[in-house]
PDB file of N, CA and C in Angstrom:
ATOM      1  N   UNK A   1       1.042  -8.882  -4.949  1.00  0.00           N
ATOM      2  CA  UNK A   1       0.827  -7.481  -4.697  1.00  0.00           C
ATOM      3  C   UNK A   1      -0.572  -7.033  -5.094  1.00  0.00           C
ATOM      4  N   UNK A   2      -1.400  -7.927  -6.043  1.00  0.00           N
ATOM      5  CA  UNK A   2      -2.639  -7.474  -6.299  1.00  0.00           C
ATOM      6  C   UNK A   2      -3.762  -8.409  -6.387  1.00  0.00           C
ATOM      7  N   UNK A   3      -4.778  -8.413  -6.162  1.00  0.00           N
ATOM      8  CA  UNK A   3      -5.871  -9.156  -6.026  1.00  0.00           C
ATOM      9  C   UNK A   3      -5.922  -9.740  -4.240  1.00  0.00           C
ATOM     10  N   UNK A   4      -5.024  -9.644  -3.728  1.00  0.00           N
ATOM     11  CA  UNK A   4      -5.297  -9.832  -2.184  1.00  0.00           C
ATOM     12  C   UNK A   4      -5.087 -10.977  -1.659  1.00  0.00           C
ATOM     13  N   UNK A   5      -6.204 -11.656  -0.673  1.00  0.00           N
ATOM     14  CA  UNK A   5      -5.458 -13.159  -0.722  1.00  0.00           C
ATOM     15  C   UNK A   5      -6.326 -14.333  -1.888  1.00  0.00           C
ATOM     16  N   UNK A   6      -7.593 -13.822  -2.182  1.00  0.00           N
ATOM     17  CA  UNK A   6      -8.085 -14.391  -3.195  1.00  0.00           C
ATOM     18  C   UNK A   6      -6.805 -14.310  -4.636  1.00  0.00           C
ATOM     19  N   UNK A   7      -6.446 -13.568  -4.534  1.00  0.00           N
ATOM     20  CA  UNK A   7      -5.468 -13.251  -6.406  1.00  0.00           C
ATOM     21  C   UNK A   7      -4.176 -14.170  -6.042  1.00  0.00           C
ATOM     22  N   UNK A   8      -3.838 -14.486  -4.595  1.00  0.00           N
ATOM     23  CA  UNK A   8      -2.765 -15.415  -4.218  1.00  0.00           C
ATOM     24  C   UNK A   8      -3.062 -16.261  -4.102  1.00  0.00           C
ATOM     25  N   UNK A   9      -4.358 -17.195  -3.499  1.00  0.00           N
ATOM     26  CA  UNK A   9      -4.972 -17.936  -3.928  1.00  0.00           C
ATOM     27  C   UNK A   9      -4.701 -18.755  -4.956  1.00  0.00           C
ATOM     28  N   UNK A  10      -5.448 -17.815  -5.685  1.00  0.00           N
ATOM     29  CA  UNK A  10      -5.358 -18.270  -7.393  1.00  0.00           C
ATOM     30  C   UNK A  10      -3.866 -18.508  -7.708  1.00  0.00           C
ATOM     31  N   UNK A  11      -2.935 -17.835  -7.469  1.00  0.00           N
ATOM     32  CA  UNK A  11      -1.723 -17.519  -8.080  1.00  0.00           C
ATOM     33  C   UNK A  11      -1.428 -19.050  -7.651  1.00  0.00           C
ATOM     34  N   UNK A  12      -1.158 -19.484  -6.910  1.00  0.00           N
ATOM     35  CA  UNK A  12      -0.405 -20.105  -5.586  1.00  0.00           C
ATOM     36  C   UNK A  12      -1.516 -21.675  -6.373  1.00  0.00           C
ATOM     37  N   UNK A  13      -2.921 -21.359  -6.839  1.00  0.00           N
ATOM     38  CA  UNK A  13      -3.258 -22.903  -7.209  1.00  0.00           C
ATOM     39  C   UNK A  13      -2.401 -23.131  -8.765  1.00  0.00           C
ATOM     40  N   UNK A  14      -2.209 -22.026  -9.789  1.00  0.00           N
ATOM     41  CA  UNK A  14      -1.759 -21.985 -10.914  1.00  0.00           C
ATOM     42  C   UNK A  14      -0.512 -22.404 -10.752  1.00  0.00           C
ATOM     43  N   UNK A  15       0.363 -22.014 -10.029  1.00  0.00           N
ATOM     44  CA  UNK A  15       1.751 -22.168  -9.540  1.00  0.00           C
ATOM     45  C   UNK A  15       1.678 -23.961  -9.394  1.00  0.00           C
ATOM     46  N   UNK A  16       0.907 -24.446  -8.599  1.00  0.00           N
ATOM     47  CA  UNK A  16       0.445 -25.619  -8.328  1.00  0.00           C
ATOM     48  C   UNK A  16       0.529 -26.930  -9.348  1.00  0.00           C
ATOM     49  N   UNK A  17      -0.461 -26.227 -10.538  1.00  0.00           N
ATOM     50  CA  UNK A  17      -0.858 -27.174 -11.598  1.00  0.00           C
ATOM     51  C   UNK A  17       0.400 -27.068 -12.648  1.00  0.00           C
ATOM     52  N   UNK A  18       1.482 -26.503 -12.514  1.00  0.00           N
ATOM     53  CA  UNK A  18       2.261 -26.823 -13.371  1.00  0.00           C
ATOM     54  C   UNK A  18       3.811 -27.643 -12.072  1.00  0.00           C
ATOM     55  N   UNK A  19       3.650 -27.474 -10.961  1.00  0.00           N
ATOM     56  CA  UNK A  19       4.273 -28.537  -9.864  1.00  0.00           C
ATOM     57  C   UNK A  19       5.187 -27.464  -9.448  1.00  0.00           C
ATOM     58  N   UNK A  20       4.979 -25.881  -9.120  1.00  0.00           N
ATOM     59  CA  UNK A  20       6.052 -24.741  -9.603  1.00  0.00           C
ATOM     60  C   UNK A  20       5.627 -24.381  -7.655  1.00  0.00           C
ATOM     61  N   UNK A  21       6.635 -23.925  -6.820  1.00  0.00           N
ATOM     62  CA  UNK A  21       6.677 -23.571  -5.382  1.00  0.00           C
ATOM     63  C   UNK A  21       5.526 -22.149  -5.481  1.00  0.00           C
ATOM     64  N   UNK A  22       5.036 -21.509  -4.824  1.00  0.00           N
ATOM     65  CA  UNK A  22       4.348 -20.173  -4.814  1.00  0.00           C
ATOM     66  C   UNK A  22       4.771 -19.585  -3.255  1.00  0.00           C
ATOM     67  N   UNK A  23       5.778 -18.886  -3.520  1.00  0.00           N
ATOM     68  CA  UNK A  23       6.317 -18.522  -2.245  1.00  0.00           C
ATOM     69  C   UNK A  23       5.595 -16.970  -1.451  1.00  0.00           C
ATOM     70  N   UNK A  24       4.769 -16.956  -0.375  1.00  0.00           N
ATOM     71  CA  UNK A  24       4.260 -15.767   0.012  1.00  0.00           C
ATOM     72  C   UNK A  24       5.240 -14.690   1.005  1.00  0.00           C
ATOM     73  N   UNK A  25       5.621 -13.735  -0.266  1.00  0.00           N
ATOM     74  CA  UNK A  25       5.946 -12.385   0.391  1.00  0.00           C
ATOM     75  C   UNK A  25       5.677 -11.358   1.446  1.00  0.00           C
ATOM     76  N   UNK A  26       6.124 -11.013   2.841  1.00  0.00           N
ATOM     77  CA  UNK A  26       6.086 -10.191   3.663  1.00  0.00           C
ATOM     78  C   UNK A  26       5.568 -10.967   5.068  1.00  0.00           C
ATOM     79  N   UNK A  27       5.577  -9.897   5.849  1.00  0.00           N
ATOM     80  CA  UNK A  27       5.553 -11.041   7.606  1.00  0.00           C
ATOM     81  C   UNK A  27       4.841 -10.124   8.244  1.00  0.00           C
ATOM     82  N   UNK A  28       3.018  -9.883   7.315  1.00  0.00           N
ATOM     83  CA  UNK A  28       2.167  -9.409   7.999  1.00  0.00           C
ATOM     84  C   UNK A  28       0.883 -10.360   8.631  1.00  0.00           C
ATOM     85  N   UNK A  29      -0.148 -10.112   9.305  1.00  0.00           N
ATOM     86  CA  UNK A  29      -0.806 -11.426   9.671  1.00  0.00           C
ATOM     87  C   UNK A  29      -1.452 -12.020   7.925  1.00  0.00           C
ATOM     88  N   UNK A  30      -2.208 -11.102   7.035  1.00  0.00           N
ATOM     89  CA  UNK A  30      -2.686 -12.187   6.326  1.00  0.00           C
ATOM     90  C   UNK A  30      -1.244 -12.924   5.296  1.00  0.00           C
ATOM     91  N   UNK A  31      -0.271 -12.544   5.525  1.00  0.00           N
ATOM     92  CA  UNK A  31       0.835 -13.557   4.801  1.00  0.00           C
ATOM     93  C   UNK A  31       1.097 -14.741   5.365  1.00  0.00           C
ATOM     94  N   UNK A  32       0.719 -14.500   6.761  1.00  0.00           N
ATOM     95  CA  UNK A  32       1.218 -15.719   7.949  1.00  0.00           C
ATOM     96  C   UNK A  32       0.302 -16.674   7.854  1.00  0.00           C
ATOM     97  N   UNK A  33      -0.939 -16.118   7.461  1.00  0.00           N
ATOM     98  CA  UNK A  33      -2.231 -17.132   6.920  1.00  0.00           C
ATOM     99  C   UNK A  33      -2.344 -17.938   5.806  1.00  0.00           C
ATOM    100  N   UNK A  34      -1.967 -17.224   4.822  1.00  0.00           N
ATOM    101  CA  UNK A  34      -2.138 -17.641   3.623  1.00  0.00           C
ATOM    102  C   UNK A  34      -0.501 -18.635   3.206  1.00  0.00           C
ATOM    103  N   UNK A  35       0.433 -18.767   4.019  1.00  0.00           N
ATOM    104  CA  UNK A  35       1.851 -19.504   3.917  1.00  0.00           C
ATOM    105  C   UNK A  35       1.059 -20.599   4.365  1.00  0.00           C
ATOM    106  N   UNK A  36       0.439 -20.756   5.619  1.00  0.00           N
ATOM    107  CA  UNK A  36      -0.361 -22.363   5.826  1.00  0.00           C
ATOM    108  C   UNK A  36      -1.450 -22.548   5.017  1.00  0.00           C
ATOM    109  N   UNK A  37      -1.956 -21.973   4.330  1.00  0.00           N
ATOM    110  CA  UNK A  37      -2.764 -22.284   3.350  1.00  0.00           C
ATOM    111  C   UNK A  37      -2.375 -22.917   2.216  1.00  0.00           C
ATOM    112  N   UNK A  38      -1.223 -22.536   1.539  1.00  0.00           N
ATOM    113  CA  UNK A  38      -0.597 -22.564   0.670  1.00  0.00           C
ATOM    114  C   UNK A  38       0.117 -24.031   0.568  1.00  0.00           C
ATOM    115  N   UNK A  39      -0.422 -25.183   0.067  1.00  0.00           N
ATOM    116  CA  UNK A  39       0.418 -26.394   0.286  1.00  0.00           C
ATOM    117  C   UNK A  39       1.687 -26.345  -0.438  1.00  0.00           C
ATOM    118  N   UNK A  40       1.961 -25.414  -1.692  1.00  0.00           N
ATOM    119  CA  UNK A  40       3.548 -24.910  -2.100  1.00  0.00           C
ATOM    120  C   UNK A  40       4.227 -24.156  -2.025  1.00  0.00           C
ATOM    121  N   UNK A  41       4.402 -23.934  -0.984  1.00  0.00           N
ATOM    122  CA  UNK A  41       4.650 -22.768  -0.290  1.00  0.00           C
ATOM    123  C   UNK A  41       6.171 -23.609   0.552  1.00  0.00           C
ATOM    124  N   UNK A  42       7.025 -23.164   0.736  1.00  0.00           N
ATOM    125  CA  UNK A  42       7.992 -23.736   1.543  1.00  0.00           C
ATOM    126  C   UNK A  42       8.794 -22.871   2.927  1.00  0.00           C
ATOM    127  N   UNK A  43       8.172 -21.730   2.810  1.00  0.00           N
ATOM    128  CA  UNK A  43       9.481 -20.868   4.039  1.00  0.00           C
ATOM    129  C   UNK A  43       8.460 -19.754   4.135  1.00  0.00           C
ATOM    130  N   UNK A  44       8.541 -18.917   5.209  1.00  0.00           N
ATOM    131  CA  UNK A  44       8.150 -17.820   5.652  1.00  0.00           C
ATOM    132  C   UNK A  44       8.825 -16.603   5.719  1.00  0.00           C
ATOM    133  N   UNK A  45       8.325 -15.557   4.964  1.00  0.00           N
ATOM    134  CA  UNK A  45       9.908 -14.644   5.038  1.00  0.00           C
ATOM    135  C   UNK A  45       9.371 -13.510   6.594  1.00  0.00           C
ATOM    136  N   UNK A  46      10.183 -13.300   6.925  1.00  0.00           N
ATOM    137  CA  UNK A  46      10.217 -12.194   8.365  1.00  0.00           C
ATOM    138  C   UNK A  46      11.150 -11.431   8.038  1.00  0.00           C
ATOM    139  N   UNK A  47      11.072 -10.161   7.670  1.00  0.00           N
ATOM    140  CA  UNK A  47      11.641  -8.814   7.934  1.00  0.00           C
ATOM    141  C   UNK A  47      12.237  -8.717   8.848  1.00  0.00           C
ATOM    142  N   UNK A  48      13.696  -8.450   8.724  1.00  0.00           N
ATOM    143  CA  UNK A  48      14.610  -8.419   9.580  1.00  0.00           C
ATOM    144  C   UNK A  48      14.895  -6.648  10.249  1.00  0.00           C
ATOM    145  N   UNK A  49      14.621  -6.351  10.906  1.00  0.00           N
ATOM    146  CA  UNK A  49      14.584  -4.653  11.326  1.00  0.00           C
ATOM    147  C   UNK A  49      15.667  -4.574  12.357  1.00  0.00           C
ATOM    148  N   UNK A  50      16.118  -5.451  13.007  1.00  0.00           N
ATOM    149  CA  UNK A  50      17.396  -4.606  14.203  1.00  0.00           C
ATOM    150  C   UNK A  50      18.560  -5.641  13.852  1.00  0.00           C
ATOM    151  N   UNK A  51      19.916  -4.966  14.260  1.00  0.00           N
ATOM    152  CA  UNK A  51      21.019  -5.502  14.161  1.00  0.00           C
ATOM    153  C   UNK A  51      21.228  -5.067  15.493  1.00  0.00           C
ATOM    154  N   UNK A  52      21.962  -6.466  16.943  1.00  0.00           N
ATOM    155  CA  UNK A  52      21.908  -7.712  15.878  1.00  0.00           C
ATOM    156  C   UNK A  52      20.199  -8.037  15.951  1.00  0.00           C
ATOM    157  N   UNK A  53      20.163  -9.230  14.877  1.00  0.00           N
ATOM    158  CA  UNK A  53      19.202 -10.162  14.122  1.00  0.00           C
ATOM    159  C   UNK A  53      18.201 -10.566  15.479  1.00  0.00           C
ATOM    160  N   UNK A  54      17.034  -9.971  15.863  1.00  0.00           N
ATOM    161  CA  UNK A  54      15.803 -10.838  16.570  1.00  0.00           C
ATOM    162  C   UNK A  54      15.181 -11.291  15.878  1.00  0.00           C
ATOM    163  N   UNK A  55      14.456 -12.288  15.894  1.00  0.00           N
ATOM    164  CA  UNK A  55      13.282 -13.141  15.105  1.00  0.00           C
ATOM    165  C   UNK A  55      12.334 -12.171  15.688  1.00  0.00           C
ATOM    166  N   UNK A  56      11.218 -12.416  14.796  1.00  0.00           N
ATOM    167  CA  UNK A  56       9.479 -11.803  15.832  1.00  0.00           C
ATOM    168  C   UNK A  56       9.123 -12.687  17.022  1.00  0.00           C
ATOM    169  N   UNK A  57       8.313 -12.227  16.977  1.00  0.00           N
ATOM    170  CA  UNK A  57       7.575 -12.757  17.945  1.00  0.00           C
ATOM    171  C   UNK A  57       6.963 -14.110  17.694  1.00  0.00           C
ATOM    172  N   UNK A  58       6.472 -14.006  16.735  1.00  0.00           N
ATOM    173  CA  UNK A  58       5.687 -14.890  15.957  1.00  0.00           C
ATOM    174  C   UNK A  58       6.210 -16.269  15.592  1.00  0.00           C
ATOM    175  N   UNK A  59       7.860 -15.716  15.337  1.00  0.00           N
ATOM    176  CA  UNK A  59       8.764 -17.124  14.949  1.00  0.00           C
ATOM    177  C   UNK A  59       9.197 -17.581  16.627  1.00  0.00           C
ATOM    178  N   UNK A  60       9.191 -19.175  16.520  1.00  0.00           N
ATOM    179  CA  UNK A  60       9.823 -20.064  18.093  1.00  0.00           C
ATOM    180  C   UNK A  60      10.892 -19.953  17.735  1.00  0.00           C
ATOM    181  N   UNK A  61      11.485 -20.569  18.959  1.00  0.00           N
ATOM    182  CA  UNK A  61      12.917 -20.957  18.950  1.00  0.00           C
ATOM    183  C   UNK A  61      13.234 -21.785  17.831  1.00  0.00           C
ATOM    184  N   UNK A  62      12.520 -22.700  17.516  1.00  0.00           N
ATOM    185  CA  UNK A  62      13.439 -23.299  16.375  1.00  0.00           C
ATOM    186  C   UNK A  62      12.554 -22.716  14.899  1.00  0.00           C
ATOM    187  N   UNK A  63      12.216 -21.872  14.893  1.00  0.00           N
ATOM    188  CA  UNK A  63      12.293 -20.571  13.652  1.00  0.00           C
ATOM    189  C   UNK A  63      10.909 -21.392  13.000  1.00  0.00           C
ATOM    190  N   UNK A  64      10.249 -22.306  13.756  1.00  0.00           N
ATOM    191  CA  UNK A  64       8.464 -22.526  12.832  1.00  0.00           C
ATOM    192  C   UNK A  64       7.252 -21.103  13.386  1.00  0.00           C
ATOM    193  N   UNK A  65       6.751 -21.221  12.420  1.00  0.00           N
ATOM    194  CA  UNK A  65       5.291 -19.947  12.351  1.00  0.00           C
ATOM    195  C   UNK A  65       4.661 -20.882  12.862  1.00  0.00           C
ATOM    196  N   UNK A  66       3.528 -20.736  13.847  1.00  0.00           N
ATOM    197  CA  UNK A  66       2.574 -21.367  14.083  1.00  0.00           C
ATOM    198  C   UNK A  66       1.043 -20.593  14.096  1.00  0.00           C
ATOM    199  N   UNK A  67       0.091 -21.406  13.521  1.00  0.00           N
ATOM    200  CA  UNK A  67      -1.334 -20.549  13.266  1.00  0.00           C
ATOM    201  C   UNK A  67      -1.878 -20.227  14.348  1.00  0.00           C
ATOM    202  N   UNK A  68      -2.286 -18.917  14.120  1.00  0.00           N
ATOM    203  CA  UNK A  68      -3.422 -18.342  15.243  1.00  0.00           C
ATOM    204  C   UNK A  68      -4.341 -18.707  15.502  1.00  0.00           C
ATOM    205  N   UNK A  69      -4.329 -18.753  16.885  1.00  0.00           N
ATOM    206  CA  UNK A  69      -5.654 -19.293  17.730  1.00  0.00           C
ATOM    207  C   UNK A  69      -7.146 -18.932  17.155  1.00  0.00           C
ATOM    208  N   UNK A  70      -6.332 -17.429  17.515  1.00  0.00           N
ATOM    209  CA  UNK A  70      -8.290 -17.076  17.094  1.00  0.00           C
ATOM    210  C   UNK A  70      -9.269 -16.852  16.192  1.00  0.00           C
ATOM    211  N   UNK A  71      -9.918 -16.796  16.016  1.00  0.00           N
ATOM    212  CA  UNK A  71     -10.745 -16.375  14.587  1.00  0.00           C
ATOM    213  C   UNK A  71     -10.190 -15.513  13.848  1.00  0.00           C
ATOM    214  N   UNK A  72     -10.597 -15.989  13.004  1.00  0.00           N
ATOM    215  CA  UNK A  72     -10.301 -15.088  11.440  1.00  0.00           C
ATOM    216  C   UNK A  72      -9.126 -14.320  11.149  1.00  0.00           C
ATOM    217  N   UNK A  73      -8.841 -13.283  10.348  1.00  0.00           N
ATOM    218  CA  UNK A  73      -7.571 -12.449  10.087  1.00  0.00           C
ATOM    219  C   UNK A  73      -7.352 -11.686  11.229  1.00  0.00           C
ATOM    220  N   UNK A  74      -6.736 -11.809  12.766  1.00  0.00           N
ATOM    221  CA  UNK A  74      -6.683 -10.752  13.501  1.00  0.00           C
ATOM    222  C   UNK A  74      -6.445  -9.388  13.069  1.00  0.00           C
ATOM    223  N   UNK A  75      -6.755  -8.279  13.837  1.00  0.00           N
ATOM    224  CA  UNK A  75      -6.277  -6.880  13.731  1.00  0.00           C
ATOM    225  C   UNK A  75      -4.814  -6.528  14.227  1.00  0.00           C
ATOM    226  N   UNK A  76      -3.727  -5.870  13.288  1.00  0.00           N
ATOM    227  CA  UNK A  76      -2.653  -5.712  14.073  1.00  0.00           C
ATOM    228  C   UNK A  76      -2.699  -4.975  15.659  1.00  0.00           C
ATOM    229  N   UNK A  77      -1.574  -5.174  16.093  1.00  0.00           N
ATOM    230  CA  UNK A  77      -1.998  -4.435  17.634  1.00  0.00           C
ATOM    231  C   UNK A  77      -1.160  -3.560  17.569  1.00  0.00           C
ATOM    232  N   UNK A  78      -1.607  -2.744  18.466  1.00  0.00           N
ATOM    233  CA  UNK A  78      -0.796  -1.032  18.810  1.00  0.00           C
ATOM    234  C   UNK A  78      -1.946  -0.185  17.989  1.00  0.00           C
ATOM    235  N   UNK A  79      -2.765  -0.335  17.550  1.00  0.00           N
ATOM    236  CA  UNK A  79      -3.730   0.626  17.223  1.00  0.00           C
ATOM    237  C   UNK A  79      -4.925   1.392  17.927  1.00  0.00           C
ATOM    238  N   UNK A  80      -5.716   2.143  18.019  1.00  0.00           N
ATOM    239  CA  UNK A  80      -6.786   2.317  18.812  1.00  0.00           C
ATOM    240  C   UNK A  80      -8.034   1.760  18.383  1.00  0.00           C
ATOM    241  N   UNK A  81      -8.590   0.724  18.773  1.00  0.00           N
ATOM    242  CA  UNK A  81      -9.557   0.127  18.096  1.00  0.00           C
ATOM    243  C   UNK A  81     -10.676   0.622  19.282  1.00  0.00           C
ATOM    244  N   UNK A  82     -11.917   0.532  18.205  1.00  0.00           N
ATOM    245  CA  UNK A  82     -13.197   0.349  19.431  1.00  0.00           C
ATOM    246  C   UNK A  82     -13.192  -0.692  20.588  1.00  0.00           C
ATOM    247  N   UNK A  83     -13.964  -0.814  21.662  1.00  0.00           N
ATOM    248  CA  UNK A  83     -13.663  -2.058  22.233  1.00  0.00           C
ATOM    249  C   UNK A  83     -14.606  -3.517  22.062  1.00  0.00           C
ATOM    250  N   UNK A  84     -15.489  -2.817  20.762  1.00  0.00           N
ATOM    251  CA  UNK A  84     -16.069  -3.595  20.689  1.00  0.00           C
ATOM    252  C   UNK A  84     -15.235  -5.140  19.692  1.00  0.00           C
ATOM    253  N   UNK A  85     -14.036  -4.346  19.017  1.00  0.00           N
ATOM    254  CA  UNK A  85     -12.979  -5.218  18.161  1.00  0.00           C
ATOM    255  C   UNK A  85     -11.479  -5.821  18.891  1.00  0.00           C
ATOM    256  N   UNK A  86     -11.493  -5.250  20.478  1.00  0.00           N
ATOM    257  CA  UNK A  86     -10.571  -5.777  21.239  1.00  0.00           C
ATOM    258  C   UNK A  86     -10.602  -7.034  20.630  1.00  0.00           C
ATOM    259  N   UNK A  87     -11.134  -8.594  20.843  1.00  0.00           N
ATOM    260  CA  UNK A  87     -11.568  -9.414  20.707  1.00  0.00           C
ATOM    261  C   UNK A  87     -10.577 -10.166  19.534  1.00  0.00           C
ATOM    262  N   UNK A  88     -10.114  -9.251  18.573  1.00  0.00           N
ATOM    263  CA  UNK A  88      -9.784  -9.561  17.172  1.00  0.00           C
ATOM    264  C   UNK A  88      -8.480  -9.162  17.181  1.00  0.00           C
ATOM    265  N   UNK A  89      -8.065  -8.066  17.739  1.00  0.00           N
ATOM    266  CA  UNK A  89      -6.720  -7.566  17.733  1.00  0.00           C
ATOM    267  C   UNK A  89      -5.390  -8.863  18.484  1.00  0.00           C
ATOM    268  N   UNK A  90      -4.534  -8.877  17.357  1.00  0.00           N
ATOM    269  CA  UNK A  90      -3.656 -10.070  17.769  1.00  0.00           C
ATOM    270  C   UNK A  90      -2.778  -9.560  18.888  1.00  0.00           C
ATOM    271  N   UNK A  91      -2.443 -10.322  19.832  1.00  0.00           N
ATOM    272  CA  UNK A  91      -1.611  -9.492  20.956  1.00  0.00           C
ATOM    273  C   UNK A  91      -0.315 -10.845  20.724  1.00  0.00           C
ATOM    274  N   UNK A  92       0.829 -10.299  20.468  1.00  0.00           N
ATOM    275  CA  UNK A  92       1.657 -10.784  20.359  1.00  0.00           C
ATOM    276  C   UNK A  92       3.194 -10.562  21.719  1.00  0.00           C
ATOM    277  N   UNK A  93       3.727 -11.564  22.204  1.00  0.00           N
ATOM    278  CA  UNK A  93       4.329 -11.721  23.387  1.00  0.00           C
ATOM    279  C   UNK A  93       6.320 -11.294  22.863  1.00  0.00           C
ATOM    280  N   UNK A  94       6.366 -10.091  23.168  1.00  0.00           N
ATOM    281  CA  UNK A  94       7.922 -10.006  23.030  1.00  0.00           C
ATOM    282  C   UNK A  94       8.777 -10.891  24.120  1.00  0.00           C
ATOM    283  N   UNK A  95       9.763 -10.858  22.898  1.00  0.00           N
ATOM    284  CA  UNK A  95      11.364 -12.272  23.253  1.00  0.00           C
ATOM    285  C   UNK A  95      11.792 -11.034  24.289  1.00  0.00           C
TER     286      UNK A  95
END
């Protein structure tokens, strides 16, 4: 919750040196980043919002995250961005 992904980072190498899992909380893009970063890291959590149960977008059929194509931390989408940041904004494909 604090220091960002540098303070998880850290957390997640400390977690490490004693052989302890560092599991990353929430199913926003920089969590989705920092879970493949994370070599102790074991599961991805996704917020469950409708009954019944859809996965995101983000999760396949057989429920793996896979890393983004494009550069760097994308921008969430549905926002009004300049167009000069189109480029960055993640566009994600509904089930």
């Amino acid at each position: 919750m604090r220091g960002g992904i540098t303070g998880a980072m850290r957390t997640a190498h400390l977690a490490d040196s004693f052989r302890l899992r560092a599991e990353v909380l929430g199913d926003e893009i920089p969590s989705r980043h920092l879970a493949m970063a994370i070599s102790n890291t074991t599961y991805y959590e996704s917020l469950i919002t409708a009954n019944p149960v859809r996965p995101k977008a983000e999760v396949d059929a057989e429920g793996f995250v896979h890393a983004p194509t494009g550069p760097g931390i994308a921008l969430p989408a549905g926002l009004d961005y300049p167009a000069a940041l189109e480029p960055y904004v993640e566009v994600l494909t509904e089930r």
